[in-house]
PDB file of N, CA and C in Angstrom:
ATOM      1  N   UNK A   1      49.307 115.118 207.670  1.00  0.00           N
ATOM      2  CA  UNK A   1      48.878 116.486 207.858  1.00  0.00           C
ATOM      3  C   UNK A   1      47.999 116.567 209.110  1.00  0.00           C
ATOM      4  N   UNK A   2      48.249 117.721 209.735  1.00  0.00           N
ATOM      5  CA  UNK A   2      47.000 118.188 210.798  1.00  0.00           C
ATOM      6  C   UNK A   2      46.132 117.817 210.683  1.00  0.00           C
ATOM      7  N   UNK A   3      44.708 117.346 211.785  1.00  0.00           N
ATOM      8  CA  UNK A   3      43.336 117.369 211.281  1.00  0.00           C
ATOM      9  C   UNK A   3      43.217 118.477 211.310  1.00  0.00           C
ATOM     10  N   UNK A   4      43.557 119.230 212.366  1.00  0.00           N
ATOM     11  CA  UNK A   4      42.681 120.886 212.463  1.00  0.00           C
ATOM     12  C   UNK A   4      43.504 121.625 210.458  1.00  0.00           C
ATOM     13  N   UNK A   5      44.080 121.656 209.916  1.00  0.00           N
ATOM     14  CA  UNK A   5      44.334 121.637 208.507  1.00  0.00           C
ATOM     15  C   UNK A   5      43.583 121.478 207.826  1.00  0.00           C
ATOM     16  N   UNK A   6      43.604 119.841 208.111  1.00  0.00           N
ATOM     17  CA  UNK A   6      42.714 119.200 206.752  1.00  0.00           C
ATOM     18  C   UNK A   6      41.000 119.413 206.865  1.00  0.00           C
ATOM     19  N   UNK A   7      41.050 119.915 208.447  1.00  0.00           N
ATOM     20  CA  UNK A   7      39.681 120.223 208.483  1.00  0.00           C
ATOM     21  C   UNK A   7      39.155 121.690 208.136  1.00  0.00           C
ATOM     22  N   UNK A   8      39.939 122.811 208.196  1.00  0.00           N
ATOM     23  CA  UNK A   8      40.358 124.325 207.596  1.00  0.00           C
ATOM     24  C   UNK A   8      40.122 124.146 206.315  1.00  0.00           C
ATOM     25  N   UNK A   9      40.773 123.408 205.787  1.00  0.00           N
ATOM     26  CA  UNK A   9      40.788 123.408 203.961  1.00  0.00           C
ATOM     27  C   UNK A   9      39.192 123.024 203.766  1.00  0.00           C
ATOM     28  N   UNK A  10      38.713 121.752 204.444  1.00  0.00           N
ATOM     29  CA  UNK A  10      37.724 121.066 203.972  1.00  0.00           C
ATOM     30  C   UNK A  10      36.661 122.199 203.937  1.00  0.00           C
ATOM     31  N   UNK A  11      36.341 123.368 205.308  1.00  0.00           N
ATOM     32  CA  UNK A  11      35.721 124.061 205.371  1.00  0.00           C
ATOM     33  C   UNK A  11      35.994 125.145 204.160  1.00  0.00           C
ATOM     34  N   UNK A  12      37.195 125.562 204.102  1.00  0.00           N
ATOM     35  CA  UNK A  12      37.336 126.455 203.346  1.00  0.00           C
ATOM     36  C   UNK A  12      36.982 126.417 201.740  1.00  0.00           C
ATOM     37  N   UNK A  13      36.639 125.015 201.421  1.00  0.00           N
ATOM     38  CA  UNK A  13      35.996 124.536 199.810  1.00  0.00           C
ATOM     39  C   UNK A  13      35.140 124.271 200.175  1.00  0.00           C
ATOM     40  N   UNK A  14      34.200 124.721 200.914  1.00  0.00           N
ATOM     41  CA  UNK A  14      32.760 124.029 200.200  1.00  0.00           C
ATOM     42  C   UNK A  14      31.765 125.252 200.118  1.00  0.00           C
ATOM     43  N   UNK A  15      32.111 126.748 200.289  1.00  0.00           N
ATOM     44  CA  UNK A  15      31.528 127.620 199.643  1.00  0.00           C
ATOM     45  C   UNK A  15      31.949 127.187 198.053  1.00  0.00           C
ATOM     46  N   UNK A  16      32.814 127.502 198.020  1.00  0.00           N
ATOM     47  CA  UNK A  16      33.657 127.504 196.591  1.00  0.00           C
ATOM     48  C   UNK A  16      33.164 126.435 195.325  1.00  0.00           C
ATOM     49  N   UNK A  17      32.389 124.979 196.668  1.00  0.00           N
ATOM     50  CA  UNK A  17      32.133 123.964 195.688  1.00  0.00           C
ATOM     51  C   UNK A  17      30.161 123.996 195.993  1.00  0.00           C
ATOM     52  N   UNK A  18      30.297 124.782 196.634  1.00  0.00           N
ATOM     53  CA  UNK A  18      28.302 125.182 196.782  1.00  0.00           C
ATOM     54  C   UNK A  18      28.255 126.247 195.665  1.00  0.00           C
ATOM     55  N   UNK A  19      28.396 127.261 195.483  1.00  0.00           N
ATOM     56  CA  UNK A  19      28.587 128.489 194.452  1.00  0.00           C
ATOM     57  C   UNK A  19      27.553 128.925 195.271  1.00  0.00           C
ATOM     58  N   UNK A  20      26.408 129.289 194.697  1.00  0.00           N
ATOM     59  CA  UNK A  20      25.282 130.101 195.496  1.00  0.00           C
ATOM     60  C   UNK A  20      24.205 129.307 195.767  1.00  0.00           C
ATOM     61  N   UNK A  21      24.190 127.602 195.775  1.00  0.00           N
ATOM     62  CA  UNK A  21      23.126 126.890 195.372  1.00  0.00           C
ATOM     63  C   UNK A  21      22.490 126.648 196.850  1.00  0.00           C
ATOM     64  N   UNK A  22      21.125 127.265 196.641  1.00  0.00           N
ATOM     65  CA  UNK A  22      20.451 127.178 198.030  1.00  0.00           C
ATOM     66  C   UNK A  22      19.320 126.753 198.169  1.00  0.00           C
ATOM     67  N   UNK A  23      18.369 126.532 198.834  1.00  0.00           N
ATOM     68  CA  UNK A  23      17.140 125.805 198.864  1.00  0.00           C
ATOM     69  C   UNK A  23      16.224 127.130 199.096  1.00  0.00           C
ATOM     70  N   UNK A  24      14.851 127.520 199.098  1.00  0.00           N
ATOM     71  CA  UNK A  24      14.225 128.628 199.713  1.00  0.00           C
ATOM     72  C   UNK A  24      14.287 128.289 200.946  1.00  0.00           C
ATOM     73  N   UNK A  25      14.076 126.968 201.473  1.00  0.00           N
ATOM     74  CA  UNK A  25      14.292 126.244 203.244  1.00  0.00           C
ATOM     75  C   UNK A  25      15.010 126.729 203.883  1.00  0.00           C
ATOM     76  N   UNK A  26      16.439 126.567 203.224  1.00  0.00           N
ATOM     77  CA  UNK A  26      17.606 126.542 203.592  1.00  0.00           C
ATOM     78  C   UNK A  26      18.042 128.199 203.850  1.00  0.00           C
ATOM     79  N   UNK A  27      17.600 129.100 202.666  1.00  0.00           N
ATOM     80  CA  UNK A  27      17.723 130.510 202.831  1.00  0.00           C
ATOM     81  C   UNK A  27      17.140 131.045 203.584  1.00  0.00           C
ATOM     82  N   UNK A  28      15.372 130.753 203.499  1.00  0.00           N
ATOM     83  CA  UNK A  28      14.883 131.135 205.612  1.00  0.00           C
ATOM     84  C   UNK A  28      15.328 131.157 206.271  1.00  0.00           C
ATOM     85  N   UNK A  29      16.064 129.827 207.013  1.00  0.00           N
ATOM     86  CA  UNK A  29      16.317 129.528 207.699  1.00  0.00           C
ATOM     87  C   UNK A  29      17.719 130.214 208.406  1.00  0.00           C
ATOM     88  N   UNK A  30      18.718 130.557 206.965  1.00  0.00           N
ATOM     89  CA  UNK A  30      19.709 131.077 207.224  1.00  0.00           C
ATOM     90  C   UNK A  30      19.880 132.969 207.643  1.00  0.00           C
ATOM     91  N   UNK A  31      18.102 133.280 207.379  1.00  0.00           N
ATOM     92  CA  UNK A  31      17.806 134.679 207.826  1.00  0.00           C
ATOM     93  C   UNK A  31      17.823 134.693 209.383  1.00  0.00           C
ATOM     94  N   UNK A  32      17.310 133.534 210.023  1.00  0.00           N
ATOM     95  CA  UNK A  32      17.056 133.669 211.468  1.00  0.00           C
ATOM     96  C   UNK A  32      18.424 133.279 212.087  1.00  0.00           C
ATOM     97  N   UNK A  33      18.973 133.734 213.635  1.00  0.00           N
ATOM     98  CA  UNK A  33      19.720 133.569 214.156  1.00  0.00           C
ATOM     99  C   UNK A  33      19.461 132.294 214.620  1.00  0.00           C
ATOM    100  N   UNK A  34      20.386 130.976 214.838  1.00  0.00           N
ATOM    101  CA  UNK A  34      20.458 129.625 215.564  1.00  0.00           C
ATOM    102  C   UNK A  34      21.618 129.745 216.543  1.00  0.00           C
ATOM    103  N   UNK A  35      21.374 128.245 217.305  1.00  0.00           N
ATOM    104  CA  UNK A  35      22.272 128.390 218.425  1.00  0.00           C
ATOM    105  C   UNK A  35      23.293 127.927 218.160  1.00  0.00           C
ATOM    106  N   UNK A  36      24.827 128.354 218.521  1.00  0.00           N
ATOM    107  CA  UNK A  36      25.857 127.582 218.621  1.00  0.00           C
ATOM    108  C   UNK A  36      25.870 125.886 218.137  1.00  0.00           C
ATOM    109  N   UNK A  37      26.372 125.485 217.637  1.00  0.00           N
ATOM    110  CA  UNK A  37      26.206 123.565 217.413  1.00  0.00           C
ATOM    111  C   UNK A  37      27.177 122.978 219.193  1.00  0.00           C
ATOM    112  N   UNK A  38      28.073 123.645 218.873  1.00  0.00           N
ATOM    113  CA  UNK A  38      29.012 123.562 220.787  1.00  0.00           C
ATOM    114  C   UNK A  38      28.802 124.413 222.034  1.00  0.00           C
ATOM    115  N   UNK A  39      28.376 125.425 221.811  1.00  0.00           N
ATOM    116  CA  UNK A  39      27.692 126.445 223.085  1.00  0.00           C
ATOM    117  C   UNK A  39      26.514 127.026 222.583  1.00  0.00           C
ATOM    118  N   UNK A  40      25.317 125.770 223.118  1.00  0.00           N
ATOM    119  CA  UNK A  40      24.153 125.947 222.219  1.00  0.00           C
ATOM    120  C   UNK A  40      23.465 127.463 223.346  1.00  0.00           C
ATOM    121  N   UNK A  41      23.913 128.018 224.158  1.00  0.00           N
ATOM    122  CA  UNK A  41      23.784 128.929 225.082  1.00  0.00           C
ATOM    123  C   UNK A  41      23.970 130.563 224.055  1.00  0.00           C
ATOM    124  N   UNK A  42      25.158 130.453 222.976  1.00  0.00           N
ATOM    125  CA  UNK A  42      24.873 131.593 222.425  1.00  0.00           C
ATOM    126  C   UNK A  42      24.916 131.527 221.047  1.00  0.00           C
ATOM    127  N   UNK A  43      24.073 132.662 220.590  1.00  0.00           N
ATOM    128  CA  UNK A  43      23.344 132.593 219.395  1.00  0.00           C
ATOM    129  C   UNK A  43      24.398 133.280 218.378  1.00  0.00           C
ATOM    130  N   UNK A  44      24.612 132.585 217.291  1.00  0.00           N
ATOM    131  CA  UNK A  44      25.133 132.987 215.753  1.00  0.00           C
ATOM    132  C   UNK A  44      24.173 133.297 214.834  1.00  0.00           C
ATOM    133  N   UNK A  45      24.749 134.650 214.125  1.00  0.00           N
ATOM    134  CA  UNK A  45      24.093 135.361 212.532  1.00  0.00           C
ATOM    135  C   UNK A  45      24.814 133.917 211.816  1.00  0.00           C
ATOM    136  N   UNK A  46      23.722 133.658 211.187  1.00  0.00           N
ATOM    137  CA  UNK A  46      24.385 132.603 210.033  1.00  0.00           C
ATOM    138  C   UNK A  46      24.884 133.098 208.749  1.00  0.00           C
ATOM    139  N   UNK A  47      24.398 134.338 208.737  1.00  0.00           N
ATOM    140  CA  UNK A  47      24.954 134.923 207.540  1.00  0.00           C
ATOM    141  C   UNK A  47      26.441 135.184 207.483  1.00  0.00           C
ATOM    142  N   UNK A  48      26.465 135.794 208.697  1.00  0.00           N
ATOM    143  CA  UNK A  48      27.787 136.448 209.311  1.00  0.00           C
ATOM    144  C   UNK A  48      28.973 135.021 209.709  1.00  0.00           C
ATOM    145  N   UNK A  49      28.733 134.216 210.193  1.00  0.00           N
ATOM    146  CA  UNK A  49      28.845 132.819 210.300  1.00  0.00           C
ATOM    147  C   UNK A  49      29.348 132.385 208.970  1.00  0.00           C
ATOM    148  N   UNK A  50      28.389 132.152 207.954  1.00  0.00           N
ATOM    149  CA  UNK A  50      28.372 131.970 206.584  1.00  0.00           C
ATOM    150  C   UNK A  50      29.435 132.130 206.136  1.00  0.00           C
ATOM    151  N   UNK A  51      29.606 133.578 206.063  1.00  0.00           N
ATOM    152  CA  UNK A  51      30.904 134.797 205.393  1.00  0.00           C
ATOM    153  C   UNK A  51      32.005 134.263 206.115  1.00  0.00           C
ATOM    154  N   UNK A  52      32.319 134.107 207.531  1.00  0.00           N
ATOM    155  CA  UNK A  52      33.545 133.865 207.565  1.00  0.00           C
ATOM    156  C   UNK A  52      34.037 132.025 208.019  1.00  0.00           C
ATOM    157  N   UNK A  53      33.529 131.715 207.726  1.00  0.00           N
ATOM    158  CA  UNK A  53      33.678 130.333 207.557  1.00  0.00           C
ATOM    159  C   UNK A  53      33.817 129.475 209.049  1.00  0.00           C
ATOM    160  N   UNK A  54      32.582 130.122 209.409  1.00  0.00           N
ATOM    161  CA  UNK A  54      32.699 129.584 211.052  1.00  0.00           C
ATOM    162  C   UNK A  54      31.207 128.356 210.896  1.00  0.00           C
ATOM    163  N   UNK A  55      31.520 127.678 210.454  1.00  0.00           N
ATOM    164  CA  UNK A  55      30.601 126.489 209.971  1.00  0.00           C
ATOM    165  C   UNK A  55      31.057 125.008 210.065  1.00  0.00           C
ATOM    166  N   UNK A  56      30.498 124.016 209.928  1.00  0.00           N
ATOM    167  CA  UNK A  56      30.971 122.650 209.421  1.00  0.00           C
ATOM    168  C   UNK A  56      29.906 122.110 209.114  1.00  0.00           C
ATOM    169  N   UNK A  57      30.238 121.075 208.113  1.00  0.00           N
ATOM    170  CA  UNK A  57      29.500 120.159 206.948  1.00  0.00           C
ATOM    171  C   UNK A  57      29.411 118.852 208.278  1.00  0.00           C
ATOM    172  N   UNK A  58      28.221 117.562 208.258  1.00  0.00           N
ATOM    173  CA  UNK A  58      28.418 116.452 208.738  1.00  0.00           C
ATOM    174  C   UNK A  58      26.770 116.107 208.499  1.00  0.00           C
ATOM    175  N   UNK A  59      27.251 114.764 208.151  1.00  0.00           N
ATOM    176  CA  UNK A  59      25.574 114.123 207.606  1.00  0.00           C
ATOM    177  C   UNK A  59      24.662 114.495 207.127  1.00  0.00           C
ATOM    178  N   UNK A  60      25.498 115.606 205.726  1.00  0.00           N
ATOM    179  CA  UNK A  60      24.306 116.363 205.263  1.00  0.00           C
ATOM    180  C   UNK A  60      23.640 117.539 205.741  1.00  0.00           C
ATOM    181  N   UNK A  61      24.118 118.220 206.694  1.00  0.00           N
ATOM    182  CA  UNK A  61      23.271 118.835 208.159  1.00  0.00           C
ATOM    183  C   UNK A  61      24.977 120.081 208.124  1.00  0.00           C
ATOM    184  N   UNK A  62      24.507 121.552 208.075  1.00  0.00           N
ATOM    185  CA  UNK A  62      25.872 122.562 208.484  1.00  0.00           C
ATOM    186  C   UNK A  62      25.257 123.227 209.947  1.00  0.00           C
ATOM    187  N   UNK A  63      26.356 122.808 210.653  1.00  0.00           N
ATOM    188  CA  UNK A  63      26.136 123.698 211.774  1.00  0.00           C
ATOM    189  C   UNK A  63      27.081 125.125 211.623  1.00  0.00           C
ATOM    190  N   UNK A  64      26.954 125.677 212.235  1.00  0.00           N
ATOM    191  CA  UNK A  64      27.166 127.636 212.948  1.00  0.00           C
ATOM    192  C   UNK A  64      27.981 127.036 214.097  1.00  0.00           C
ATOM    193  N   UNK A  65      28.881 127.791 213.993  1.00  0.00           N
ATOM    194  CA  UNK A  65      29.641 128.237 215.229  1.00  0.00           C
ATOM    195  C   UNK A  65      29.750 129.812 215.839  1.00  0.00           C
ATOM    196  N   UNK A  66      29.794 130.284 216.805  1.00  0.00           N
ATOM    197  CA  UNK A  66      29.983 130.874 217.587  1.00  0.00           C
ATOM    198  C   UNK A  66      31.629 131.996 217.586  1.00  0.00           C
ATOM    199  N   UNK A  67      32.217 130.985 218.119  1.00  0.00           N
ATOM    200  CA  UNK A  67      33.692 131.473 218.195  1.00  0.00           C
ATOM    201  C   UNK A  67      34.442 130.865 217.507  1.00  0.00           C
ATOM    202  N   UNK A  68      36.064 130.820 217.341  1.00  0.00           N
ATOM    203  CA  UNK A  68      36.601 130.367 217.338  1.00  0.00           C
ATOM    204  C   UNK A  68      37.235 128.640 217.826  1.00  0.00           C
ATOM    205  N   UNK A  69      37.181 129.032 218.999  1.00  0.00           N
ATOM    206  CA  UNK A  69      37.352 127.284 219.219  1.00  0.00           C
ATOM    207  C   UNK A  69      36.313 126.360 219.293  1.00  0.00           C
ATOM    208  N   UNK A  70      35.326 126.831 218.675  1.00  0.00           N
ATOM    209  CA  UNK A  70      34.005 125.808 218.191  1.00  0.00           C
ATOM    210  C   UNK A  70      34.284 124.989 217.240  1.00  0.00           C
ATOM    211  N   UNK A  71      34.728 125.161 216.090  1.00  0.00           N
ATOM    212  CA  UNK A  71      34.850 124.853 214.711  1.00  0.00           C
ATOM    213  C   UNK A  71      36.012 122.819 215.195  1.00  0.00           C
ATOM    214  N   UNK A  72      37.241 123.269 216.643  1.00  0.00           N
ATOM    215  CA  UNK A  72      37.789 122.376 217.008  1.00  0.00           C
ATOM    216  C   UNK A  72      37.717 121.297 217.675  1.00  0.00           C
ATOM    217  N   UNK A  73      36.634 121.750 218.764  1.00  0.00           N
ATOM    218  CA  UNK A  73      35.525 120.932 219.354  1.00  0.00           C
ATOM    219  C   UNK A  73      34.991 120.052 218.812  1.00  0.00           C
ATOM    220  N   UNK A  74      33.958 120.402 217.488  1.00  0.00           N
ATOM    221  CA  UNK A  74      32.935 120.286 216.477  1.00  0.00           C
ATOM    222  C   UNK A  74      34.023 118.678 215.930  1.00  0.00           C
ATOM    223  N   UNK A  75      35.267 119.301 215.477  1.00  0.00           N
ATOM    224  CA  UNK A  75      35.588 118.406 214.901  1.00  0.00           C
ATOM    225  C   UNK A  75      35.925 117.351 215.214  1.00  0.00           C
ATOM    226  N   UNK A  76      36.799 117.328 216.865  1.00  0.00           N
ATOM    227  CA  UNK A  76      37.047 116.334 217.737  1.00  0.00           C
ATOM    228  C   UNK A  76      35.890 114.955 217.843  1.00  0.00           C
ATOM    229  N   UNK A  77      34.677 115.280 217.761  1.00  0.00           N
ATOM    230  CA  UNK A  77      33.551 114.382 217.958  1.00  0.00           C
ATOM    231  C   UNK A  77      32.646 115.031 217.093  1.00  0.00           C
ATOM    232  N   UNK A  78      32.387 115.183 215.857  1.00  0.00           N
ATOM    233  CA  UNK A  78      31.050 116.110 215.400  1.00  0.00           C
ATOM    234  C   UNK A  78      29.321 115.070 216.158  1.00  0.00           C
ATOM    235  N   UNK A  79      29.831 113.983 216.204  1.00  0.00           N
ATOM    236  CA  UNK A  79      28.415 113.277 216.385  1.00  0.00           C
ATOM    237  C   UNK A  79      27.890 113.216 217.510  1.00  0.00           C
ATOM    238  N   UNK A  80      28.653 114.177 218.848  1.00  0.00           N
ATOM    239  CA  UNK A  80      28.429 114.720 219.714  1.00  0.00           C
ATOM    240  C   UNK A  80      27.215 115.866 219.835  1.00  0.00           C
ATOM    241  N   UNK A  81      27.840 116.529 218.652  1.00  0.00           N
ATOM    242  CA  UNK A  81      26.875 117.706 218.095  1.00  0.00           C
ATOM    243  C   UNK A  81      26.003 117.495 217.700  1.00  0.00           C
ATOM    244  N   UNK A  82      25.374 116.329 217.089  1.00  0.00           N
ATOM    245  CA  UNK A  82      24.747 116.021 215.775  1.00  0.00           C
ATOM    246  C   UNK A  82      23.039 116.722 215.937  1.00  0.00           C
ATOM    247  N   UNK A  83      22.735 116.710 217.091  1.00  0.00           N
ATOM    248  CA  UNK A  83      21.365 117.146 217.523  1.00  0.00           C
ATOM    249  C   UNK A  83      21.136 118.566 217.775  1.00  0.00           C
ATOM    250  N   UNK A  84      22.587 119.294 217.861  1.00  0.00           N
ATOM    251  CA  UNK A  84      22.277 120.898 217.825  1.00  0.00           C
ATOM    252  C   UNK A  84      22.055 121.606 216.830  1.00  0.00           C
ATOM    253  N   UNK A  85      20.860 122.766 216.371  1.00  0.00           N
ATOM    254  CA  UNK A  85      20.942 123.500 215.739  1.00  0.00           C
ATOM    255  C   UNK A  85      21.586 123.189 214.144  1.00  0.00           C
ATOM    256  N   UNK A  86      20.540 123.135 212.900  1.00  0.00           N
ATOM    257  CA  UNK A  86      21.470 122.619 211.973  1.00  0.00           C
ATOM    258  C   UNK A  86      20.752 123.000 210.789  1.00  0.00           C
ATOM    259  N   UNK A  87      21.018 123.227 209.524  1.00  0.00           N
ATOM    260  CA  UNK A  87      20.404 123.076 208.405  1.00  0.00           C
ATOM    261  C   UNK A  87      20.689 122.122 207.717  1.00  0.00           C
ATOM    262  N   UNK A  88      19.887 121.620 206.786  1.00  0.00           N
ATOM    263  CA  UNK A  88      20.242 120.773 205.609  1.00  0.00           C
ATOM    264  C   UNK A  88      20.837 121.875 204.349  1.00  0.00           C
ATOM    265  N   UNK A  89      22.029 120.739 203.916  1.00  0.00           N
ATOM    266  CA  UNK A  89      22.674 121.182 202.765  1.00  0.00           C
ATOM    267  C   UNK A  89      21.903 120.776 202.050  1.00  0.00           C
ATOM    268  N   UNK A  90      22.402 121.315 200.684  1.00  0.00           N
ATOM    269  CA  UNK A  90      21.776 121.245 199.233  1.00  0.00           C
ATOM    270  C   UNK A  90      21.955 119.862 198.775  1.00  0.00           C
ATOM    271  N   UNK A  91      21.252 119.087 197.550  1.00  0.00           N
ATOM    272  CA  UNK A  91      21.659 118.210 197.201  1.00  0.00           C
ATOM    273  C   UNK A  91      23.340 117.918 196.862  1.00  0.00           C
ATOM    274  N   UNK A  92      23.611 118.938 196.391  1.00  0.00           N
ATOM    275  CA  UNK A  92      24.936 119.124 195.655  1.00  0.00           C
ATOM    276  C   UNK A  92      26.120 119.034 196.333  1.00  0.00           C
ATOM    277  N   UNK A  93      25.920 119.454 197.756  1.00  0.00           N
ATOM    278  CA  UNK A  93      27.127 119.336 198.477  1.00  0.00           C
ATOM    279  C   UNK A  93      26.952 118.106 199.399  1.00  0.00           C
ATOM    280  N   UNK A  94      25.818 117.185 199.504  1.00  0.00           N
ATOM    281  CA  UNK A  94      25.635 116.025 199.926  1.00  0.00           C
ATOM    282  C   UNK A  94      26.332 114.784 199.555  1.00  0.00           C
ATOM    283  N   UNK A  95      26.491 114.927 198.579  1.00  0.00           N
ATOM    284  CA  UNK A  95      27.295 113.774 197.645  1.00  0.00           C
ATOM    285  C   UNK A  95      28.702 114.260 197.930  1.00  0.00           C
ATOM    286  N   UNK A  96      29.723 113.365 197.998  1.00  0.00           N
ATOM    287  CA  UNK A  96      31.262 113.758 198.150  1.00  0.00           C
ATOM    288  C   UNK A  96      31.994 113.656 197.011  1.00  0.00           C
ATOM    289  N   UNK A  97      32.886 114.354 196.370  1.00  0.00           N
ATOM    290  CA  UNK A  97      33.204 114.404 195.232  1.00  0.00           C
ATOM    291  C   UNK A  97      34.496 113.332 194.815  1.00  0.00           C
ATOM    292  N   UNK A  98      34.357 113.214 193.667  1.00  0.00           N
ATOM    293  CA  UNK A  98      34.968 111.434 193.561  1.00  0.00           C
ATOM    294  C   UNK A  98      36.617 111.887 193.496  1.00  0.00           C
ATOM    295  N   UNK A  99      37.438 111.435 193.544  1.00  0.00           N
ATOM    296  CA  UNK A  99      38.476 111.299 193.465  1.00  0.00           C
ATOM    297  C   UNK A  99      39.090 110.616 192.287  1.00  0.00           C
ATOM    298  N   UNK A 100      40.173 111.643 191.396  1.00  0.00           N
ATOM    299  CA  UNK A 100      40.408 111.321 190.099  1.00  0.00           C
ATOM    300  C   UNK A 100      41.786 110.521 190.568  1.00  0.00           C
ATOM    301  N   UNK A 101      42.021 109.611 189.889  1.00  0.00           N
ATOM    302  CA  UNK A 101      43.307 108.693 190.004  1.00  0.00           C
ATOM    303  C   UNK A 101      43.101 107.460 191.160  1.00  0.00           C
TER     304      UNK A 101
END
């Protein structure tokens, strides 16, 4: 399969596998606008960000994207990124979920 796929899906479950679980840290934080994780030049609503799944998960840490071809960038090298703009996830989505079989 695609990475850009398998990396779509991956994004696309982890609202689904967060539910609403947030930190008060983490919800501050997600009130204020941050910079791009790939064009740390312009600024993302994280809320707005949030909602449409312009995000990625890596070391515990979700960055915001911007546009569109951020999310592809991001994925090509995330540890490129690793120092831009970031929150910590919840305990819950830190841990990777086990695999049955």
């Amino acid at each position: 399969m695609n990475k850009t796929i398998l990396l779509a899906l991956a994004i696309a479950a982890v609202p689904v596998l967060a539910g609403a679980q947030t930190t008060k840290k983490t919800a501050k934080k997600a009130d204020k606008p941050m910079h791009c994780a790939v064009m740390p030049s312009n600024k993302v609503n994280v809320a707005l960000a949030t909602k449409n799944h312009m995000y990625a998960d890596y070391n515990g840490r979700r960055y915001f994207f911007c546009c569109g071809g951020c999310p592809q960038s991001f994925a090509k090298n995330p540890a490129k990124y690793a120092k831009a703009d970031s929150i910590a996830l919840p305990k819950a989505l830190k841990k990777a979920p086990k695999k049955n079989g």
